[in-house]
Every structure is written in C-alpha cells, then in structure tokens.
C-alpha atoms as a PDB file:
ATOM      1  CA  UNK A   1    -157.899  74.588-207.599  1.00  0.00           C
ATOM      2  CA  UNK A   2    -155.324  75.865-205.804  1.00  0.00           C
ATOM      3  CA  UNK A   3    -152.250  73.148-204.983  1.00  0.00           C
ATOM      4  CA  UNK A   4    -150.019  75.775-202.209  1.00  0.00           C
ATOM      5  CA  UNK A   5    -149.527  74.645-199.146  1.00  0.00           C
ATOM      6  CA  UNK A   6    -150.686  77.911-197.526  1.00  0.00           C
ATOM      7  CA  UNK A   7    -152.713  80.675-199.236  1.00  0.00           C
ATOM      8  CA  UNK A   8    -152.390  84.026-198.013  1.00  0.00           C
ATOM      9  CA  UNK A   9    -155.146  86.604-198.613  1.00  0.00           C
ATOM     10  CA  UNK A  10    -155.056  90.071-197.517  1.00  0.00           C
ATOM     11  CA  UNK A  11    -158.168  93.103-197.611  1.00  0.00           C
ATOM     12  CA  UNK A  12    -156.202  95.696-198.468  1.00  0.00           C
ATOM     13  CA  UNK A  13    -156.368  99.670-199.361  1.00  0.00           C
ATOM     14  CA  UNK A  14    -154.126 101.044-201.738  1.00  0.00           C
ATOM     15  CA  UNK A  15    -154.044 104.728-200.034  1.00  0.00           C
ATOM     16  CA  UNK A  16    -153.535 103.071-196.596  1.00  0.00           C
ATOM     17  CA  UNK A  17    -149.815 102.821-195.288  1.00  0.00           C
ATOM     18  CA  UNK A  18    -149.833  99.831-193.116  1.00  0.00           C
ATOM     19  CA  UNK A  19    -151.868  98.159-196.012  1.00  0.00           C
ATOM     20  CA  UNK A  20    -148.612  99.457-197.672  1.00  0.00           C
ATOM     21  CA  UNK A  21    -146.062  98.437-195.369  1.00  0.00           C
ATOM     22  CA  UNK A  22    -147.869  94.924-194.845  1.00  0.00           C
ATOM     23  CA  UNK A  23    -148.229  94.584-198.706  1.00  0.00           C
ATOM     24  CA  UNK A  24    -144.239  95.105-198.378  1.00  0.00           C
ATOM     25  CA  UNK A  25    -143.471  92.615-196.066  1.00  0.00           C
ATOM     26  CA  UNK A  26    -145.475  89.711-197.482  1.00  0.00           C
ATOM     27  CA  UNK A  27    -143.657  90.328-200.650  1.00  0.00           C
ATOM     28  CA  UNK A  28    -140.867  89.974-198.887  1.00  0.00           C
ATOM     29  CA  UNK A  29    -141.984  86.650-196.924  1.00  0.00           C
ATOM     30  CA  UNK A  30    -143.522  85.254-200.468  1.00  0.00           C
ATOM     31  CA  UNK A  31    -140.009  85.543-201.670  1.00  0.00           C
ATOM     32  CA  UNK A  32    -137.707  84.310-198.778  1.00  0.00           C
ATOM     33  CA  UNK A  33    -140.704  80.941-198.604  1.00  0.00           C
ATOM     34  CA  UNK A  34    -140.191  80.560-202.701  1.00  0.00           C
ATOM     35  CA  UNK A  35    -136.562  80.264-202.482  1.00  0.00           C
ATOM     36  CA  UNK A  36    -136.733  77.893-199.259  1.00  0.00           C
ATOM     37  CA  UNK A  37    -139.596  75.739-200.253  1.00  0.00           C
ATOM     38  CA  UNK A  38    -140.400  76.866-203.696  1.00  0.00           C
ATOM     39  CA  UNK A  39    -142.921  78.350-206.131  1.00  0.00           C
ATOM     40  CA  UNK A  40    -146.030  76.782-204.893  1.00  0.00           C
ATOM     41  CA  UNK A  41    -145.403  76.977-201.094  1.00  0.00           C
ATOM     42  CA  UNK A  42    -147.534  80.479-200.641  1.00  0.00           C
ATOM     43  CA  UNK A  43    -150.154  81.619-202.706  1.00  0.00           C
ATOM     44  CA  UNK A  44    -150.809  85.128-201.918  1.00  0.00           C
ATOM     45  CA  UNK A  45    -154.376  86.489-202.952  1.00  0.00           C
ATOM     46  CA  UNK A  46    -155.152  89.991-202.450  1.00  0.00           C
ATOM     47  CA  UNK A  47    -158.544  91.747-202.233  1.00  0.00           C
ATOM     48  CA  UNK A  48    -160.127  94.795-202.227  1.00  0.00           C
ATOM     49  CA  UNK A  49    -161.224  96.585-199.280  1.00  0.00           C
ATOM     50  CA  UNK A  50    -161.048 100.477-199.896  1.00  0.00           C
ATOM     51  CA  UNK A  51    -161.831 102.190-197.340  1.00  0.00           C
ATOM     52  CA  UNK A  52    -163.628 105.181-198.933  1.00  0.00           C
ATOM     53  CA  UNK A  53    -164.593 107.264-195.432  1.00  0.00           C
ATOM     54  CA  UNK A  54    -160.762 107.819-195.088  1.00  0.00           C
ATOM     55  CA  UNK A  55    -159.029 107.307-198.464  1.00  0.00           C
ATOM     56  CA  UNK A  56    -161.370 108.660-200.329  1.00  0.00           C
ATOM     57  CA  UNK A  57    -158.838 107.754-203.669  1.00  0.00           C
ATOM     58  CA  UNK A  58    -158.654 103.980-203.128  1.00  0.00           C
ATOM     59  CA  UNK A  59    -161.987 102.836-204.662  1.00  0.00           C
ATOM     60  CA  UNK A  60    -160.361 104.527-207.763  1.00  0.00           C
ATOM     61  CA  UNK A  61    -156.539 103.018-207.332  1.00  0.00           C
ATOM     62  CA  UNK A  62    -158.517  99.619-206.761  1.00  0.00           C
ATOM     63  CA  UNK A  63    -160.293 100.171-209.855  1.00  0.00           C
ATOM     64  CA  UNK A  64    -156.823 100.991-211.485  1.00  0.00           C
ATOM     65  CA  UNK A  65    -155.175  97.794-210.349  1.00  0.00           C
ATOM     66  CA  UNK A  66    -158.102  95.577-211.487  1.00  0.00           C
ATOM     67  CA  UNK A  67    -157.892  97.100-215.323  1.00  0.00           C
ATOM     68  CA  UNK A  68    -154.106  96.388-215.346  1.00  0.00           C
ATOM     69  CA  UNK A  69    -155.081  92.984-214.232  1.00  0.00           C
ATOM     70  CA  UNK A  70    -157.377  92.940-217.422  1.00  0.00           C
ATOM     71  CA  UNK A  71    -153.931  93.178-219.359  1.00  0.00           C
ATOM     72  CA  UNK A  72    -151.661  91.084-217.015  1.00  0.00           C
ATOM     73  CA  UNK A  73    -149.823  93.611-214.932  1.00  0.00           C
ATOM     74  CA  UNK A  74    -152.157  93.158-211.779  1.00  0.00           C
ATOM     75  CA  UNK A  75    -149.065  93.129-209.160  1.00  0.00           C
ATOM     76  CA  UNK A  76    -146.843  95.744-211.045  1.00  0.00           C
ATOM     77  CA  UNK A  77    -150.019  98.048-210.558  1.00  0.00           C
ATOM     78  CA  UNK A  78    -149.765  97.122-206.986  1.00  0.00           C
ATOM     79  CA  UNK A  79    -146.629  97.209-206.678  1.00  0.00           C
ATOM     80  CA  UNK A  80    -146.660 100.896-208.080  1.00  0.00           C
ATOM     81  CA  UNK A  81    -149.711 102.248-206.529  1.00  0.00           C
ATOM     82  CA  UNK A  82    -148.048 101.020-203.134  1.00  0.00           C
ATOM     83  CA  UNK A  83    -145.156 102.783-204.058  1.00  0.00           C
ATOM     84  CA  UNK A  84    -146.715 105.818-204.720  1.00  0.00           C
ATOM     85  CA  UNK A  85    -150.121 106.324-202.549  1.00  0.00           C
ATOM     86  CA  UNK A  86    -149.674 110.201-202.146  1.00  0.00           C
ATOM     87  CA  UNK A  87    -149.983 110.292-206.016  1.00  0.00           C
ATOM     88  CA  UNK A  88    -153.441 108.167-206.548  1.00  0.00           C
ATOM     89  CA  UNK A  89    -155.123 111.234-208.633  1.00  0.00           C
ATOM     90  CA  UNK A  90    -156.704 110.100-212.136  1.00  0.00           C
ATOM     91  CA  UNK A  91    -153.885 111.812-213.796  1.00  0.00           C
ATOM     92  CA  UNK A  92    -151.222 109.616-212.227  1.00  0.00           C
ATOM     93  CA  UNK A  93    -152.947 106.580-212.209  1.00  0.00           C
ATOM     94  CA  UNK A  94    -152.865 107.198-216.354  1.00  0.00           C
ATOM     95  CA  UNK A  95    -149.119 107.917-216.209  1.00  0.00           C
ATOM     96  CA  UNK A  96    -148.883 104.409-214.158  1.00  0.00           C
ATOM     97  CA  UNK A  97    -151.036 102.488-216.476  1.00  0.00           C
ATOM     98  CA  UNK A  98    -148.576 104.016-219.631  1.00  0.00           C
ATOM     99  CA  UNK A  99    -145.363 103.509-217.405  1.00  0.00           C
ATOM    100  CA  UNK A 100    -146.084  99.609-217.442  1.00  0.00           C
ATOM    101  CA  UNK A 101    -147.354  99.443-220.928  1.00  0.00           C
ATOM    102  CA  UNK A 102    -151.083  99.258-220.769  1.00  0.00           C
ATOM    103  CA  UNK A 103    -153.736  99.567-223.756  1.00  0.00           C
ATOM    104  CA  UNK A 104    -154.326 103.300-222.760  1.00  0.00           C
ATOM    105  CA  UNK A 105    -157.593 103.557-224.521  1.00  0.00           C
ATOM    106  CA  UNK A 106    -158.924 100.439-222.865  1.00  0.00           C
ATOM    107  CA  UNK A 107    -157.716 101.391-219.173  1.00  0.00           C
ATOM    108  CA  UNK A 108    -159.160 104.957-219.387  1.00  0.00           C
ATOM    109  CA  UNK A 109    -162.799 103.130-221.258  1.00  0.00           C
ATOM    110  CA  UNK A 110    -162.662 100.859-218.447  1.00  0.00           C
ATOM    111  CA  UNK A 111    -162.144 103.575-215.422  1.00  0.00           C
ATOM    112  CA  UNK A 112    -164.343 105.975-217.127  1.00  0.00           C
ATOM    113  CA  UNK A 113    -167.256 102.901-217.005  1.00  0.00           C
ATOM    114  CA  UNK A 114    -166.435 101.776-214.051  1.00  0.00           C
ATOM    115  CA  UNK A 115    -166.515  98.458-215.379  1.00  0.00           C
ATOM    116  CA  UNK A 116    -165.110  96.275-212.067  1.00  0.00           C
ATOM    117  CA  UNK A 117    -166.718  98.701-209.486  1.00  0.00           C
ATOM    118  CA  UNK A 118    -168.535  95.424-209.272  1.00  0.00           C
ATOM    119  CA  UNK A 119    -165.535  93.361-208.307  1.00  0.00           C
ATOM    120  CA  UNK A 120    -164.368  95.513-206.124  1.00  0.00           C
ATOM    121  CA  UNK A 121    -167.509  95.442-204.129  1.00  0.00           C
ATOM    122  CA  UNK A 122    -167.902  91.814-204.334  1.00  0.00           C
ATOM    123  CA  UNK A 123    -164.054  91.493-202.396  1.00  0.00           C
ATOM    124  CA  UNK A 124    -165.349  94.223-199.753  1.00  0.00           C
ATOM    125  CA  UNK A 125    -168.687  92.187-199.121  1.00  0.00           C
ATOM    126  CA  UNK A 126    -166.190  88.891-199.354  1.00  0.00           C
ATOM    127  CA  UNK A 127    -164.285  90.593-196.368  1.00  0.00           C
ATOM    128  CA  UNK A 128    -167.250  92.170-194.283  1.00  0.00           C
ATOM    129  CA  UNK A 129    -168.721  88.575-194.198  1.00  0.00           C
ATOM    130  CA  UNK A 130    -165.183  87.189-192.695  1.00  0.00           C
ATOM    131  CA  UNK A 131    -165.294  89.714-190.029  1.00  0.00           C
ATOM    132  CA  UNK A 132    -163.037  92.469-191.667  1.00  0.00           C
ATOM    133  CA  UNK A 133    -163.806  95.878-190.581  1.00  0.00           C
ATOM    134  CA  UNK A 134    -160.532  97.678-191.804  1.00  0.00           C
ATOM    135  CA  UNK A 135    -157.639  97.204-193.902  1.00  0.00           C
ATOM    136  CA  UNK A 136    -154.895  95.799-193.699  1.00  0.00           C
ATOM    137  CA  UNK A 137    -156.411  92.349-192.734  1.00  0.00           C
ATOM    138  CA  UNK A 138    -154.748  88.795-193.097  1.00  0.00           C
ATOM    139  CA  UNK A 139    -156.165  85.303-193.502  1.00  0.00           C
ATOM    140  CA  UNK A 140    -153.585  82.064-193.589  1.00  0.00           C
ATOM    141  CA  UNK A 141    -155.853  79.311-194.876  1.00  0.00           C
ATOM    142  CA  UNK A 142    -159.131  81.019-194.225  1.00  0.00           C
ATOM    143  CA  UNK A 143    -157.826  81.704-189.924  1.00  0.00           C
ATOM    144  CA  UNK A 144    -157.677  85.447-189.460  1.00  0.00           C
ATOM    145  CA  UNK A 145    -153.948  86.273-188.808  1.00  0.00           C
ATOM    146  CA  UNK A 146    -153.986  88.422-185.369  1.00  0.00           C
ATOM    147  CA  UNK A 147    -150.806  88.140-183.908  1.00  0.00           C
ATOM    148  CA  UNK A 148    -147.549  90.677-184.614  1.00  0.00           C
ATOM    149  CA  UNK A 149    -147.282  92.414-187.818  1.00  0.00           C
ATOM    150  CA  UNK A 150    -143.662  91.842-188.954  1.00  0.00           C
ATOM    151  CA  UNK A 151    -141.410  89.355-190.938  1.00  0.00           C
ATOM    152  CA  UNK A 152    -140.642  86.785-187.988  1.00  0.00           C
ATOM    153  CA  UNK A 153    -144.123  86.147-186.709  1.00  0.00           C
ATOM    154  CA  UNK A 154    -145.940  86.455-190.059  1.00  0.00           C
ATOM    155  CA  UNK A 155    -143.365  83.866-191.538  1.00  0.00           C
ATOM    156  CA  UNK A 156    -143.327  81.050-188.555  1.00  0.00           C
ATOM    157  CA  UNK A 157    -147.703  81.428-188.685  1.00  0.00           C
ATOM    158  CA  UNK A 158    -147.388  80.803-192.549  1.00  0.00           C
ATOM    159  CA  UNK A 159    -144.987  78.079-191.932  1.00  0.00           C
ATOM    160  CA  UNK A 160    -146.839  76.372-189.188  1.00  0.00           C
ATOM    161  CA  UNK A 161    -149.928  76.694-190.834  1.00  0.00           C
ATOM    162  CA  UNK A 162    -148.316  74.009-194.019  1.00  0.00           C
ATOM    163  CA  UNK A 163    -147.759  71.611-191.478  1.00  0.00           C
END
C-alpha cells in the first residue's frame, strides 16, 4: 500500500516531447515537494501509453525501460530514453542498457521475446479505461489533471490535492 500523500501517475510516450518535457518537470516538482515535505509526500507512477500510429519507436523504448526495471534501473532508463528520443533505434537502446550497467544478454533475450509487451499493454488498456486518448496524461489521486502544464500550477494541484 502506498502511504504518500499524493500519487502522481502519468501515460506517457517515450518518443513524444511534451511526454518529455512533462516527464521533466515532474521530476523537477517530485524534487522541490521531497525537500519541502519529504520523501513520501509524492509518489510518482508512470505508465505506458505508446502511441504507435505516431512514434512508431516507443512500444520498443517502453519495452526497453521495463527490462531495465527487471534489473533496477527503471528511472535511469527513463531518464535516458527522455534524454535522447531522436536515438530510440534497437542499436541505441543496447548502448543505453550497457551505459547503465545492465545484464546485456538478459535485456537483448528479453526485447528479442518481447517478454513485457504484455505489461505494456495492460498500462495502455489501464489508461484507455480512465479516459486517456494521448500521451502525456496526468492523474493526482486518480482526478485527471487538466489545467496548465508547467511547474506553478502542477505544484499548487499536487499540493492542494494532500490537503
């Protein structure tokens, strides 16, 4: 069970750039609420939702991020594949996976199998029945976020929603 005072979950797409930028800027919020209120103020959750028709290499970075969460480094994938969403080819989501120090052999196995195609699909089904048609989309304990995208708003809706 989760004990944070707000949980934060975001659909997002790893070849999309506000998913990017928003990806960014809750990083950015998670850190500025830890220091104010501490480590279990905001639990941020994020999901899944590739949108294939118009990234057509996000299925396969969401696949990447899911075996590096396999072996622990879940948001240092993120982080990376953020960083670098022109470069989502098979060949540099290898170089990633080596760059942070994952079992090679086991991430390539696991891509090559497409052994969490299944999880991903469960987090875009997960979204579709909460209403989300397109990534980026927020939810603040389970209320669709809809109102500005940047640090001010998204910060005073987390906050309010703890009280």
């Amino acid at each position: 069970m989760l004990s944070a005072a707000v949980v934060l979950v975001m659909y997002g797409d790893y070849q999309c750039p506000r998913s990017a930028a928003i990806y960014k800027l809750i990083k950015i919020i998670r850190q500025e609420l830890t220091v104010s209120f501490g480590e279990d103020y905001l639990c941020f959750i994020f999901r899944h939702f590739p949108q294939i028709q118009i990234h057509p290499q996000a299925q396969r970075a969401a696949q990447a991020a899911v075996a590096a969460a396999a072996q622990g480094k879940f948001w240092l994938m993120s982080d990376t594949l953020f960083d670098h969403q022109q470069r989502l080819e098979n060949g540099y989501l290898v170089e990633y996976a080596n760059d942070l120090g994952l079992d090679i052999p086991q991430f390539l196995k696991e891509l090559s199998k497409q052994v969490y195609v299944n999880r991903i699909n469960e987090d875009i089904e997960g979204g579709i029945q909460s209403g989300v048609t397109t990534a980026p989309a927020l939810f603040i304990n389970r209320i669709r976020y809809t109102e500005r995208w940047n640090t001010t708003e998204l910060m005073a809706a987390v906050i309010a929603a703890s009280h």
